[in-house]
Structure formats: structure tokens, C-alpha cells
Protein backbone atom coordinates (compact mmCIF):
# COMPACT_ATOMS: atom_id res chain seq x y z
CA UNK A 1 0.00 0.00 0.00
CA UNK A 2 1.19 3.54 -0.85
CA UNK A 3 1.71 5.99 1.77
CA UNK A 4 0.89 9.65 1.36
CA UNK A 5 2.60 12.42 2.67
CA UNK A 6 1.63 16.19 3.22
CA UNK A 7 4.01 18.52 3.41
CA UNK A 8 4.15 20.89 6.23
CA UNK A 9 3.61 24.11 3.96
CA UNK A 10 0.25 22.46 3.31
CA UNK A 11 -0.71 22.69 7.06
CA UNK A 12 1.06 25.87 7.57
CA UNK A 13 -0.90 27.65 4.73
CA UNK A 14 -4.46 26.45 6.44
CA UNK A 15 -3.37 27.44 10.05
CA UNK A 16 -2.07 31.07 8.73
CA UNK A 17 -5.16 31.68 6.07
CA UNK A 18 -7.72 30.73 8.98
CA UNK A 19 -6.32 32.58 11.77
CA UNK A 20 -5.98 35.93 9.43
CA UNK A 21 -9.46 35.22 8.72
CA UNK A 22 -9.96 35.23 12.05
CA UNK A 23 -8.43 38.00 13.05
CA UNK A 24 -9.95 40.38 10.15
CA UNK A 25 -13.16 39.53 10.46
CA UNK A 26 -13.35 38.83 14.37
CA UNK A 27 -16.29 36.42 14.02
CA UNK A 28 -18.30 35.24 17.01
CA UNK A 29 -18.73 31.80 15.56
CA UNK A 30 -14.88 31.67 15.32
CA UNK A 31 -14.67 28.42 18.21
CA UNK A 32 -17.03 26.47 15.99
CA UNK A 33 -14.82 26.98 13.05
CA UNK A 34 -11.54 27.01 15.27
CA UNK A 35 -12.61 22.70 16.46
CA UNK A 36 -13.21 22.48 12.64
CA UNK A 37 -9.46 23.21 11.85
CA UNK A 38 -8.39 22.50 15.22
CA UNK A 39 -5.39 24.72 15.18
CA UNK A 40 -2.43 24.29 15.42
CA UNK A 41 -3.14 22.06 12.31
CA UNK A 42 -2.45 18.28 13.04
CA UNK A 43 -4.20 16.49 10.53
CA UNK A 44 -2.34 14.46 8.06
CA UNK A 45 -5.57 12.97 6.33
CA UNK A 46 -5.43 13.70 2.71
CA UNK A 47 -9.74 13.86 2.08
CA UNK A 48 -9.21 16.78 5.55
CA UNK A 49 -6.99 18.29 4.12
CA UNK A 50 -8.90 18.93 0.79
CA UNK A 51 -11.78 19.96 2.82
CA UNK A 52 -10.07 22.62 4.63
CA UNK A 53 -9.13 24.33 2.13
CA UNK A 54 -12.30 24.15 0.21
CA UNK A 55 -14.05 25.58 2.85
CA UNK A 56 -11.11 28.48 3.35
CA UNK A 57 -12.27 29.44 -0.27
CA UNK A 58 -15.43 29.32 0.50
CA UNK A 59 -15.49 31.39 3.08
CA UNK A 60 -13.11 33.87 1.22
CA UNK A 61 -15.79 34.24 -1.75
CA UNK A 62 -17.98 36.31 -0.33
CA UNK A 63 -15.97 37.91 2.48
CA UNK A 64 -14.49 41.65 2.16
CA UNK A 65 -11.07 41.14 3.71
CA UNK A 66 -7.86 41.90 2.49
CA UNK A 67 -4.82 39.69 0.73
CA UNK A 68 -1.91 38.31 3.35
CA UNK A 69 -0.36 41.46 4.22
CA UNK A 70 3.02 39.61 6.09
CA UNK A 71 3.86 36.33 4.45
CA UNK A 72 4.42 33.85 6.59
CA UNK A 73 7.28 32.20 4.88
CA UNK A 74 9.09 33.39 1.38
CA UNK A 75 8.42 29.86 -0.31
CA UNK A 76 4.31 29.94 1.07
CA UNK A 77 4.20 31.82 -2.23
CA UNK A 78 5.05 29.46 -4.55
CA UNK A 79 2.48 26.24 -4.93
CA UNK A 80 4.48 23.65 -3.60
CA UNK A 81 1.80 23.59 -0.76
CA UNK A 82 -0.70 22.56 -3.50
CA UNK A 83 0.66 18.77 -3.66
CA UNK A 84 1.04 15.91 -1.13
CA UNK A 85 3.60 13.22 -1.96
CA UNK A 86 2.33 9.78 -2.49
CA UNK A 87 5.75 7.12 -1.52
CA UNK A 88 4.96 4.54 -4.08
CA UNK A 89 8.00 1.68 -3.28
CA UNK A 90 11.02 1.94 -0.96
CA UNK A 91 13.77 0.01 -2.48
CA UNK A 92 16.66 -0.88 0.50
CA UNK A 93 20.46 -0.54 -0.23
CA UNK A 94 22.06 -1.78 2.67
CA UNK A 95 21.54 -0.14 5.34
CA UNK A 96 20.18 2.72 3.10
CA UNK A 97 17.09 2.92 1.38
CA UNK A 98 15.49 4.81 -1.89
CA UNK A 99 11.34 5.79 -2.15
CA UNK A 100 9.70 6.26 -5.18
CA UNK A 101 7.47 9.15 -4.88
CA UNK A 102 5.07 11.19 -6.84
CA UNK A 103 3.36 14.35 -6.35
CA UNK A 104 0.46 15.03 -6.70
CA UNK A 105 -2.50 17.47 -6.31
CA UNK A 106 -4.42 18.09 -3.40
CA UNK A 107 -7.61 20.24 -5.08
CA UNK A 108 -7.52 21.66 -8.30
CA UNK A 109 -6.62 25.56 -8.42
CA UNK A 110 -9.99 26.69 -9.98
CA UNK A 111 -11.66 25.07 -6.73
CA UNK A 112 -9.98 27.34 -4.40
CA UNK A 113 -9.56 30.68 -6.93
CA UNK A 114 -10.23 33.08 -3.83
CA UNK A 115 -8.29 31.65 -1.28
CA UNK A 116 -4.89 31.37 -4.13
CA UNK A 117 -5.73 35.30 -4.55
CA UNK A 118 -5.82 35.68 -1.23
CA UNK A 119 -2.48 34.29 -0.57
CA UNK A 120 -1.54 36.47 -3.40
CA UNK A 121 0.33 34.09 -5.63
CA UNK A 122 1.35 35.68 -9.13
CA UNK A 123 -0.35 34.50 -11.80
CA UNK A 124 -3.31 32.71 -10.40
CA UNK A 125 -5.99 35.57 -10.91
CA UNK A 126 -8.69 32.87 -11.51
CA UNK A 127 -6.46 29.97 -9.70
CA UNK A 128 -6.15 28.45 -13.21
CA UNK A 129 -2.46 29.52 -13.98
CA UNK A 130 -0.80 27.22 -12.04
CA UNK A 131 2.12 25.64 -13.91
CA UNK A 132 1.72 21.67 -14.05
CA UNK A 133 -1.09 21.69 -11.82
CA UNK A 134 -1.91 18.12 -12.95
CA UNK A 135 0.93 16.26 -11.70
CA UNK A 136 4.05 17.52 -10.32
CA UNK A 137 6.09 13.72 -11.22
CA UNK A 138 7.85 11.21 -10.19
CA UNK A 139 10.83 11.79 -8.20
CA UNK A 140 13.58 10.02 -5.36
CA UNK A 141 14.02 10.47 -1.62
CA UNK A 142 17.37 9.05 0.17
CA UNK A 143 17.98 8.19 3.65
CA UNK A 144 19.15 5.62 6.22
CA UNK A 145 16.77 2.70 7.32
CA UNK A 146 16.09 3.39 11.35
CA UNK A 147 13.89 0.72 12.95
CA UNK A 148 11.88 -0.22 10.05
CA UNK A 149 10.95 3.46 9.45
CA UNK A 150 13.28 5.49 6.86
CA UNK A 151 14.97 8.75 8.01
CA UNK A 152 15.46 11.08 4.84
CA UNK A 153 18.12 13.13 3.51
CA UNK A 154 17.19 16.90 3.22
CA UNK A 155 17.93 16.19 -0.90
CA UNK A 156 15.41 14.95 -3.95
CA UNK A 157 16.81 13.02 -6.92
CA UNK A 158 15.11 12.99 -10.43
CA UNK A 159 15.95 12.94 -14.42
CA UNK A 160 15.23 15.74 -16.72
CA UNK A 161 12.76 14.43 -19.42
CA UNK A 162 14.67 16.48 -21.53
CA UNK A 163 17.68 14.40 -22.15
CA UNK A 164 16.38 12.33 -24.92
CA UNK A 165 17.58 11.03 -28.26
CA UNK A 166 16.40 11.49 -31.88
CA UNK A 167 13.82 8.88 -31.23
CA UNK A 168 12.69 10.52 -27.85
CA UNK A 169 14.22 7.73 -25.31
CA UNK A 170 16.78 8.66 -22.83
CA UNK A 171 20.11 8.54 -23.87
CA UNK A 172 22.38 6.66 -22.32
CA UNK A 173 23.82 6.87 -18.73
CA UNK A 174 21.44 9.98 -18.65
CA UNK A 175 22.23 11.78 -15.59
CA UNK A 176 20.37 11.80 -12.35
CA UNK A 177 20.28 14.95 -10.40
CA UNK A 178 20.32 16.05 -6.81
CA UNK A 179 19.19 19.09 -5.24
CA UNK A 180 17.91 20.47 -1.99
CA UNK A 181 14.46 19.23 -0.58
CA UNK A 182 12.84 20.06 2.72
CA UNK A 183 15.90 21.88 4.61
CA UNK A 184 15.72 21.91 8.62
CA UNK A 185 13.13 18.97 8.44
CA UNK A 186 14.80 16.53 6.97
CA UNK A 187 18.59 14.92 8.24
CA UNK A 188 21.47 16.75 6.26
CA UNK A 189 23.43 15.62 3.84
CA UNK A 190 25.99 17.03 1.90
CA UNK A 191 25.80 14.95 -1.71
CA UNK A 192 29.35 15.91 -2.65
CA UNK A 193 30.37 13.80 0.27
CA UNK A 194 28.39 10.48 -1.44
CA UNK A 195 31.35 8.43 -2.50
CA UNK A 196 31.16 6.89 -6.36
CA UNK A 197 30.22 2.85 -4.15
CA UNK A 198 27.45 4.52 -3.30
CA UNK A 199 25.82 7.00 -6.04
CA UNK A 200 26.34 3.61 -8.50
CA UNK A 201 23.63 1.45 -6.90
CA UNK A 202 21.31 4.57 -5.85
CA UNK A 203 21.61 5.69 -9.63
CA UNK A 204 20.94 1.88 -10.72
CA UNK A 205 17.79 1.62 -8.33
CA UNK A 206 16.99 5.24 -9.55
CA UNK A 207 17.38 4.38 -13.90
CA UNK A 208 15.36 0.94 -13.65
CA UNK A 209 12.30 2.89 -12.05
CA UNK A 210 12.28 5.39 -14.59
CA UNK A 211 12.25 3.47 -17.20
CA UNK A 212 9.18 1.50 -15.88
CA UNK A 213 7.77 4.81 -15.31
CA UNK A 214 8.70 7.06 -18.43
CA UNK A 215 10.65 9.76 -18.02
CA UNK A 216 8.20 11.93 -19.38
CA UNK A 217 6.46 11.74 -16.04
CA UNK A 218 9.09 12.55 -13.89
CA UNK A 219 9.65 15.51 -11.87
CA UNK A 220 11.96 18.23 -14.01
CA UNK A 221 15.32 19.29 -11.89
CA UNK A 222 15.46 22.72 -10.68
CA UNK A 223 18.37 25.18 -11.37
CA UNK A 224 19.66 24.10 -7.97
CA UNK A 225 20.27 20.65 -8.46
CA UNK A 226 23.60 19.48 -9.59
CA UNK A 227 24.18 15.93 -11.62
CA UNK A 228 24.25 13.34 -8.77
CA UNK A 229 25.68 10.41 -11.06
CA UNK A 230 27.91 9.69 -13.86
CA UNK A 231 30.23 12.01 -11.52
CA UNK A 232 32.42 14.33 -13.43
């Protein structure tokens, strides 16, 4: 069975939407709705999750209040908090492991238009601009197996559906990347430090899974991420 994940922006967005709410509106019936979200936010449940923030929307649509003056974090602005991760397989390497993940998304942007302009994310006027909103792909999580439970690296590994050949298949030893994922929640790591014994069997585990996947549905690298394996 797969196991879903949401990310803590996702919980910070609907504990720091609702309590503005509450504070610029100052509604009496604010308990009721306060054991409804039951802040701080500790639900994990995927089908709560998309209720909440319907019902943020919802409440937005008709309410005269104005945008997030004081973001509460620099990256709250981007979508990421739009998409849980779904951990498809977790494939051991010793005493390490790899997961298989995928993200995907929670509600669709033109469900929650007011409460995306409310945030005041760029280019989501009628919350239909957001880029991939579909599917965000697949990508890799690293860590070291602790008591049956697997403690990730603060990095995410994927392949960039643009190396291809003439025939649209990826070339050969196409490169996996690395970048930075989920800093100050995750263990460190420093990916320069992986030795070449281990990047070969995390970028063997990594190539067979796309390929069984397609690497047109994998996640695309960002401009921090570095090429994890063939090492230069």
C-alpha cells in the first residue's frame, strides 16, 4: 500500500489563512470553526486536508477582507503547498534505502480561486495559472533505514525528461540529479560527500524505475540541483 505524505507548507498555509481570517473579520462563531481546523493544524488525512481548504475558499468568496499582508514564509508563495507526496516503493540498499514518490494534487486551483488570490500568488488571478497543476512527477528520496521506518536526507533526486535522443528515449547513462528538498526537516546531507560505491547502486535503483515509469512523467530538476551520477 502507498503511503501519502503532506508537506508541512500544506498545514502551515491552512493554520495562517484561517487565523488571518480570524483576526480580520473577528467572528463570534470563530470556536465552531476554530474545532473544525483544530489549530495548530495536526491532521495528516489527505480527504481533511482537501476539505479545509475548500471551505477556506469558500469562506473567502464572499468575504471583504484583504490579501496576506506579512507572508508567513518566502516559499508559502510558490504552490508547492498545492501537492502531497504519495511514496509509491522503498527500495533498501544496505543499510540505506530509496522511495519512489510522486506528487500530486491536493484540489484543483480553480476550486480554491479566492483563497490562491488571497495568498496572493502571481499568476493565479482565476487559480487556473498554475504551472503543471496536474501532476508535479515522479521523483527520489534518500535516507538511512532506522527501525523499520526510513529517516530522509534533506535532498530529492530525479531525471530531466529532456535528455532524450532522436527517437525521444533517454540517452544513455542519462544523468540523475540532486538538489535540496525540505531543509531543517529533513537529516542533512551534503551529496558531494556520497562516495562513487554509493551513487552507482542509488543511480541503478533510480534508472530501472524510470524506465518502468517514463521519463516523461518525472519531476523536471530545478536550477539548484547538480548531476548526482555519472560524476564528473
Amino acid at each position: 500500500m502507498s503511503k501519502i505524505l503532506i508537506v508541512q507548507d500544506t498545514l502551515d498555509v491552512i493554520e495562517h489563512v484561517a487565523l488571518s481570517i480570524n483576526k480580520q473579520l473577528d467572528w463570534t462563531g470563530w470556536r465552531e470553526l476554530e474545532r473544525e481546523f483544530r489549530i495548530p493544524v495536526i491532521t495528516t488525512e489527505l480527504s481533511v486536508i482537501r476539505n479545509r481548504l475548500i471551505l477556506l475558499n469558500d469562506l473567502l468568496q464572499n468575504a471583504e477582507i484583504n490579501s496576506i499582508q506579512e507572508p508567513f514564509h518566502e516559499d508559502n508563495r510558490s504552490t508547492n503547498w498545492l501537492f502531497y507526496e504519495e511514496e509509491e516503493e522503498v527500495i533498501p540498499i544496505y543499510d540505506e534505502a530509496v522511495t519512489i514518490s510522486v506528487k500530486k494534487i491536493i484540489v484543483k486551483p480553480t476550486e480554491i480561486a479566492h483563497l490562491l488570490a488571497f495568498i496572493g500568488i502571481p499568476g493565479t488571478k482565476s487559480g487556473i495559472d498554475v504551472e503543471n497543476h496536474d501532476s508535479k512527477g515522479y521523483h527520489f528520496h534518500y535516507g538511512r533505514v532506522k527501525r523499520d521506518a526510513l529517516d530522509r536526507y534533506d535532498v530529492l533526486m530525479t531525471f530531466d525528461k529532456n535528455n532524450v535522443n532522436l527517437d525521444n528515449q533517454p540517452i544513455p547513462n542519462i544523468p540523475l540529479h540532486v538538489e535540496p528538498h525540505a531543509a531543517g526537516k529533513c537529516t542533512h546531507i551534503d551529496a558531494s560527500t556520497i562516495g562513487h560505491n554509493r551513487r552507482l547502486p542509488i543511480y541503478l535503483v533510480c534508472e530501472k524505475a524510470m524506465k518502468s515509469r517514463g521519463l516523461e512523467n518525472f519531476l523536471s530538476p530545478s536550477k539548484n540541483s547538480s548531476t548526482f551520477y555519472p560524476m564528473a
